[in-house]
N, C-alpha and C. Protein backbone atom coordinates (compact mmCIF):
# COMPACT_ATOMS: atom_id res chain seq x y z
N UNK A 1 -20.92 49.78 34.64
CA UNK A 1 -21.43 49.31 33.38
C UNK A 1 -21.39 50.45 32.37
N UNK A 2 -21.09 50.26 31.23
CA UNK A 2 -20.86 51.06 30.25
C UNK A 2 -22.50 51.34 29.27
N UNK A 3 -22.53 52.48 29.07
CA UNK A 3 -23.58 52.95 28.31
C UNK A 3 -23.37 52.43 26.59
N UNK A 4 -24.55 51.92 25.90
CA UNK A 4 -23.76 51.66 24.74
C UNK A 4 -25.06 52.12 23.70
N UNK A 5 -25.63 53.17 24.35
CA UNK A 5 -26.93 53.88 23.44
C UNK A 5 -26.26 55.26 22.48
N UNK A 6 -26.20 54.97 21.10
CA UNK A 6 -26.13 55.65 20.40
C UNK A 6 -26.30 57.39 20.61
N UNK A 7 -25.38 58.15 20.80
CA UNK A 7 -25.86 59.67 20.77
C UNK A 7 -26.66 60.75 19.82
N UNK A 8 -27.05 59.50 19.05
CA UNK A 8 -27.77 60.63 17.89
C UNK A 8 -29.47 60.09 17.72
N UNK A 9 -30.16 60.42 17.70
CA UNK A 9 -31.20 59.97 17.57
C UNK A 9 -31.38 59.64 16.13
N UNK A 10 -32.62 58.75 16.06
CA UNK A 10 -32.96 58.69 14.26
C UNK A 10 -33.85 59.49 13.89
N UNK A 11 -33.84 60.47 12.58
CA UNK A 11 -34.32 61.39 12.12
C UNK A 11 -35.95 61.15 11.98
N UNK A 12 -37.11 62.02 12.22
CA UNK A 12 -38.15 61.86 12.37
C UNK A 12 -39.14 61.96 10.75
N UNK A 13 -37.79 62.91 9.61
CA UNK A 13 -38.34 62.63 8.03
C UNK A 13 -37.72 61.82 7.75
N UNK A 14 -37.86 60.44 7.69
CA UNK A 14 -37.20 59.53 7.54
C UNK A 14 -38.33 59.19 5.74
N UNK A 15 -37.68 59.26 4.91
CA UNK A 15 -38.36 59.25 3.58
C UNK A 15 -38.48 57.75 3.14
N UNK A 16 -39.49 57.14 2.96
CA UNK A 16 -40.80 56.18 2.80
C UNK A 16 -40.47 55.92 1.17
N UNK A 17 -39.40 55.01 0.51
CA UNK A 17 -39.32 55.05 -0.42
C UNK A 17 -40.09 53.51 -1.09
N UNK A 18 -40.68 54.13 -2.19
CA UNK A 18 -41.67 52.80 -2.45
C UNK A 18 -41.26 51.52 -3.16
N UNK A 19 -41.28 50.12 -3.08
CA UNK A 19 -40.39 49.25 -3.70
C UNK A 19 -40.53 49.75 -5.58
N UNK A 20 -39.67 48.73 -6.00
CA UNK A 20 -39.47 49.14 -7.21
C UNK A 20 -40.56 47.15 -7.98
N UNK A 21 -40.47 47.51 -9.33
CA UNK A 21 -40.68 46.76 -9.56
C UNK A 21 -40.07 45.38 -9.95
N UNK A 22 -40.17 43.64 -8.72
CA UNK A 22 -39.17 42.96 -8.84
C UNK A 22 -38.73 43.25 -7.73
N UNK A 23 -38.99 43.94 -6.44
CA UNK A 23 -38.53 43.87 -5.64
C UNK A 23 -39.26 43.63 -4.58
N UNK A 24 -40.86 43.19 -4.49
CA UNK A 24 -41.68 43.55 -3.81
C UNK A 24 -41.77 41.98 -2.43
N UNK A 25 -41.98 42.68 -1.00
CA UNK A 25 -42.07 41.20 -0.42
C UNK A 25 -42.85 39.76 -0.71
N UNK A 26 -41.88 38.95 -0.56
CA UNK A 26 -42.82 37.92 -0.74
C UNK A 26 -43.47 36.88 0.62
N UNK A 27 -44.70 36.52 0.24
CA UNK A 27 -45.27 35.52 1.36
C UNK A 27 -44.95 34.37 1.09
N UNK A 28 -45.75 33.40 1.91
CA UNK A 28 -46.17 31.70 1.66
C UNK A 28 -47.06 31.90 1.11
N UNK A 29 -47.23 30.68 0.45
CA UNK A 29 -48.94 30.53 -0.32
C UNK A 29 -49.01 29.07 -0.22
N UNK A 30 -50.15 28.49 -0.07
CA UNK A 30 -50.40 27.14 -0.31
C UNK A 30 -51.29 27.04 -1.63
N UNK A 31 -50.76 26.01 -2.16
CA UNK A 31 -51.35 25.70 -3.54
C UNK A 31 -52.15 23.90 -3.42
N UNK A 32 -53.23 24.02 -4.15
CA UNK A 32 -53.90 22.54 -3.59
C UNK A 32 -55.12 22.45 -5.23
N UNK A 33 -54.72 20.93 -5.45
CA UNK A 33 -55.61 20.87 -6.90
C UNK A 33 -55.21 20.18 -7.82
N UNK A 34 -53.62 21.29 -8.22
CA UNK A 34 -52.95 21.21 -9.14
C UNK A 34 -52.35 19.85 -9.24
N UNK A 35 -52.21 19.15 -10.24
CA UNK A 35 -51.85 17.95 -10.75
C UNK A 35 -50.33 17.83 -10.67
N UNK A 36 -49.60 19.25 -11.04
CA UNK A 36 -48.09 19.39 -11.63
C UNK A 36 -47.81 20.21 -10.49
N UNK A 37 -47.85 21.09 -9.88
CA UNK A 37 -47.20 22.02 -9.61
C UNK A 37 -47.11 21.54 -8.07
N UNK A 38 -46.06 22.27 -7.33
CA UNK A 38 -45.64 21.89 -5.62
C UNK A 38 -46.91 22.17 -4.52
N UNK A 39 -46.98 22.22 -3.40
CA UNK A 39 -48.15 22.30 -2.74
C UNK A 39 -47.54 23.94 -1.95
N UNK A 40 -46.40 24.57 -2.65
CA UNK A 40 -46.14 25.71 -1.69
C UNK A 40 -45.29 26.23 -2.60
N UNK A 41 -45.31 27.61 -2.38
CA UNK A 41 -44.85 28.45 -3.07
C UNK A 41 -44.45 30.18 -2.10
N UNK A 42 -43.66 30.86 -3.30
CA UNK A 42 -43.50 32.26 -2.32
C UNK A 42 -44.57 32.87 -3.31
N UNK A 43 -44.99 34.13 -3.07
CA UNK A 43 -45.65 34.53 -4.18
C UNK A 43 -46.28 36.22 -3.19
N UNK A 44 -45.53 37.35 -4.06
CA UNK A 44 -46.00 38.53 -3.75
C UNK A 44 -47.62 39.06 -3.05
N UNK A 45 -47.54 40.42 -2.21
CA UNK A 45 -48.67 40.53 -1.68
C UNK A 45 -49.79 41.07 -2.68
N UNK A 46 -49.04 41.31 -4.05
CA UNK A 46 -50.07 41.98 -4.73
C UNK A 46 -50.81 40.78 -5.58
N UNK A 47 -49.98 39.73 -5.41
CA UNK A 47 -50.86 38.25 -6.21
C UNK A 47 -51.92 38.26 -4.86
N UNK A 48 -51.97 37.86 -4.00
CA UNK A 48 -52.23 37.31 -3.04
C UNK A 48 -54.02 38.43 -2.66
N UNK A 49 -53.72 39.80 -3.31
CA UNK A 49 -54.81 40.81 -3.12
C UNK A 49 -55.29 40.65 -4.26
N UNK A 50 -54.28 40.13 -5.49
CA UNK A 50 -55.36 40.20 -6.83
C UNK A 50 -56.55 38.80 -6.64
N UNK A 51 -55.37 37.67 -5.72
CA UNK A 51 -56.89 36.45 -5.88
C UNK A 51 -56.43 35.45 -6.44
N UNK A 52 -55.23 35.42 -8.08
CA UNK A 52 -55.31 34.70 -9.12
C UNK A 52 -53.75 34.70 -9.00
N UNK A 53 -53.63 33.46 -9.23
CA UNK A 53 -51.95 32.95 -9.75
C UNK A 53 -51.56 32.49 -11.04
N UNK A 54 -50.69 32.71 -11.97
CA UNK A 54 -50.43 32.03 -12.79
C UNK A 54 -49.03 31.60 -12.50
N UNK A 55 -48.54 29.84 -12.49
CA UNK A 55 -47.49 29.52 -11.87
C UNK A 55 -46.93 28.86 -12.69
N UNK A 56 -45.60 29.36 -13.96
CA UNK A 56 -45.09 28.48 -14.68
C UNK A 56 -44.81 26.76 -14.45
N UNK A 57 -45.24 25.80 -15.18
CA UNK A 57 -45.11 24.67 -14.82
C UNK A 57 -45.04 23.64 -15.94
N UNK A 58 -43.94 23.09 -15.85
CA UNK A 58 -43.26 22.67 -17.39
C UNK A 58 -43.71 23.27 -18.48
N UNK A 59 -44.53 22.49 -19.69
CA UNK A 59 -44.93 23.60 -20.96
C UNK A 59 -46.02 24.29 -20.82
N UNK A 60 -46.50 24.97 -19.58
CA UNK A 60 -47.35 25.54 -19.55
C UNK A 60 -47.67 26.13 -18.30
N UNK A 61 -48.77 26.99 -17.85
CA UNK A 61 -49.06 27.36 -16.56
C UNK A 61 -50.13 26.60 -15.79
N UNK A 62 -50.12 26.83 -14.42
CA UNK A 62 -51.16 26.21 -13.79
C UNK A 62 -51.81 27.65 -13.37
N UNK A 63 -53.24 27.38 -12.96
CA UNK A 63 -54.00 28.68 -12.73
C UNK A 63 -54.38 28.75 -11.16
N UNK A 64 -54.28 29.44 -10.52
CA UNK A 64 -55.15 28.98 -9.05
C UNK A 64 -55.82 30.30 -9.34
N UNK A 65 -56.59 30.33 -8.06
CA UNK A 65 -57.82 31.39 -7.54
C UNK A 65 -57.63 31.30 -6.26
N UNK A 66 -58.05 32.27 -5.14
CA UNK A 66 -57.84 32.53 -3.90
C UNK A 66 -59.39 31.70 -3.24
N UNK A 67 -59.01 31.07 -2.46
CA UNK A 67 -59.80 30.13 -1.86
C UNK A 67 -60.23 30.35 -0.18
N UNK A 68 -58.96 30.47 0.44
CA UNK A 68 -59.00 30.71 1.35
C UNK A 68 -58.06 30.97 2.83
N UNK A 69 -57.93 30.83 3.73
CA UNK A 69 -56.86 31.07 4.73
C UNK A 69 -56.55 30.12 5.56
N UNK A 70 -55.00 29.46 6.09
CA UNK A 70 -55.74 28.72 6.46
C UNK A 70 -53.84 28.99 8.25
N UNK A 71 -53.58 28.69 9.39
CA UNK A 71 -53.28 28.94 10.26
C UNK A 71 -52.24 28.25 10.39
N UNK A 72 -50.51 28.55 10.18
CA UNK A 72 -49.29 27.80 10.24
C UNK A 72 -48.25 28.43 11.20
N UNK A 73 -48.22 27.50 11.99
CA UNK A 73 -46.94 28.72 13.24
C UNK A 73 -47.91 30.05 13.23
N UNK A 74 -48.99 30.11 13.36
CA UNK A 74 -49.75 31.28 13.90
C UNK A 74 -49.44 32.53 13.15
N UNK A 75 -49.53 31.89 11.84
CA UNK A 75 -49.45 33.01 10.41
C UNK A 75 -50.30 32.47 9.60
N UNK A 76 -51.18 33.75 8.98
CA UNK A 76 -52.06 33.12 7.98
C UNK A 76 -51.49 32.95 6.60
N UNK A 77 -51.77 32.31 6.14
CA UNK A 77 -51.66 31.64 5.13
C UNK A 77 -52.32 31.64 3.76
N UNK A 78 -52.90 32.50 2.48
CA UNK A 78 -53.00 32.19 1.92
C UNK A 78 -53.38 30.50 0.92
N UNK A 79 -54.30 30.43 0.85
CA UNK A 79 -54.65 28.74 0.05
C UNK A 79 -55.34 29.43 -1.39
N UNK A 80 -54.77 28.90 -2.50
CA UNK A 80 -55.03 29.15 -3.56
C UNK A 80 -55.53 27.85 -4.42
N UNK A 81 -56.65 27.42 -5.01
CA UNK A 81 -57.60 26.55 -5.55
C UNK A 81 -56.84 26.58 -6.77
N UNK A 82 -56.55 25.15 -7.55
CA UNK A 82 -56.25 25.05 -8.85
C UNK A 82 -57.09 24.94 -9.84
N UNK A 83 -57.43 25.83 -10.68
CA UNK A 83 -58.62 26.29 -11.80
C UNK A 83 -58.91 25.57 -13.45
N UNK A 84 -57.05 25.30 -13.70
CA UNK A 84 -57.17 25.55 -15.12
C UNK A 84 -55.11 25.15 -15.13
N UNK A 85 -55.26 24.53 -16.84
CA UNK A 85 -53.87 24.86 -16.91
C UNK A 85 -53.92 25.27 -18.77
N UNK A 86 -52.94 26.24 -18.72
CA UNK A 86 -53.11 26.97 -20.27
C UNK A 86 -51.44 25.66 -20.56
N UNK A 87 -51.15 25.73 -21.80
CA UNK A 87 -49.91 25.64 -22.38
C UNK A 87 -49.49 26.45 -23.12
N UNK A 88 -47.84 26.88 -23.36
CA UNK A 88 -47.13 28.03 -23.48
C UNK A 88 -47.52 27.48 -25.36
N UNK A 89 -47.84 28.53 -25.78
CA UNK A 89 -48.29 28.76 -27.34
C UNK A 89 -46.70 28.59 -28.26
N UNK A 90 -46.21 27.94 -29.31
CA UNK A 90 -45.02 27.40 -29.91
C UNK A 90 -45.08 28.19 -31.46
């Protein structure tokens, strides 16, 4: 049987470069309330730590708030409460 392990190891300063902005991972989120908007969405980890969504939706936004967690394929989940909807100012 033939060996097929790389001879070089991987370097141990391996430099930790930080995302940029627009590039950041995204999760699931569940959305529940809202009149207009889908019941799911992707939506970054830094929405998801701020609490609050604003989710373009035809002439205007829908608002959620962080509600709670809830258990899908044994990943949590994000659930975001629908608050409010603004319309885009003309």
């Amino acid at each position: 049987m033939t060996d097929i392990t790389p001879d070089h190891q991987p370097a141990d300063d391996v430099i930790d470069i930080p995302e940029q902005a627009g590039t950041e991972s995204l999760v699931p989120a569940e959305l529940r309330g809202s009149p207009f908007a889908a019941p799911g969405v992707m939506v970054t980890r830094a929405e998801v730590a701020d609490g609050r969504l604003k989710i373009p939706c035809a002439n205007g936004y829908d608002h959620f708030e962080f509600d709670s967690y809830v258990t899908r394929n044994g990943e949590l989940i994000p659930v975001f409460a629908w608050t409010d909807r603004t319309r885009v100012a003309e």
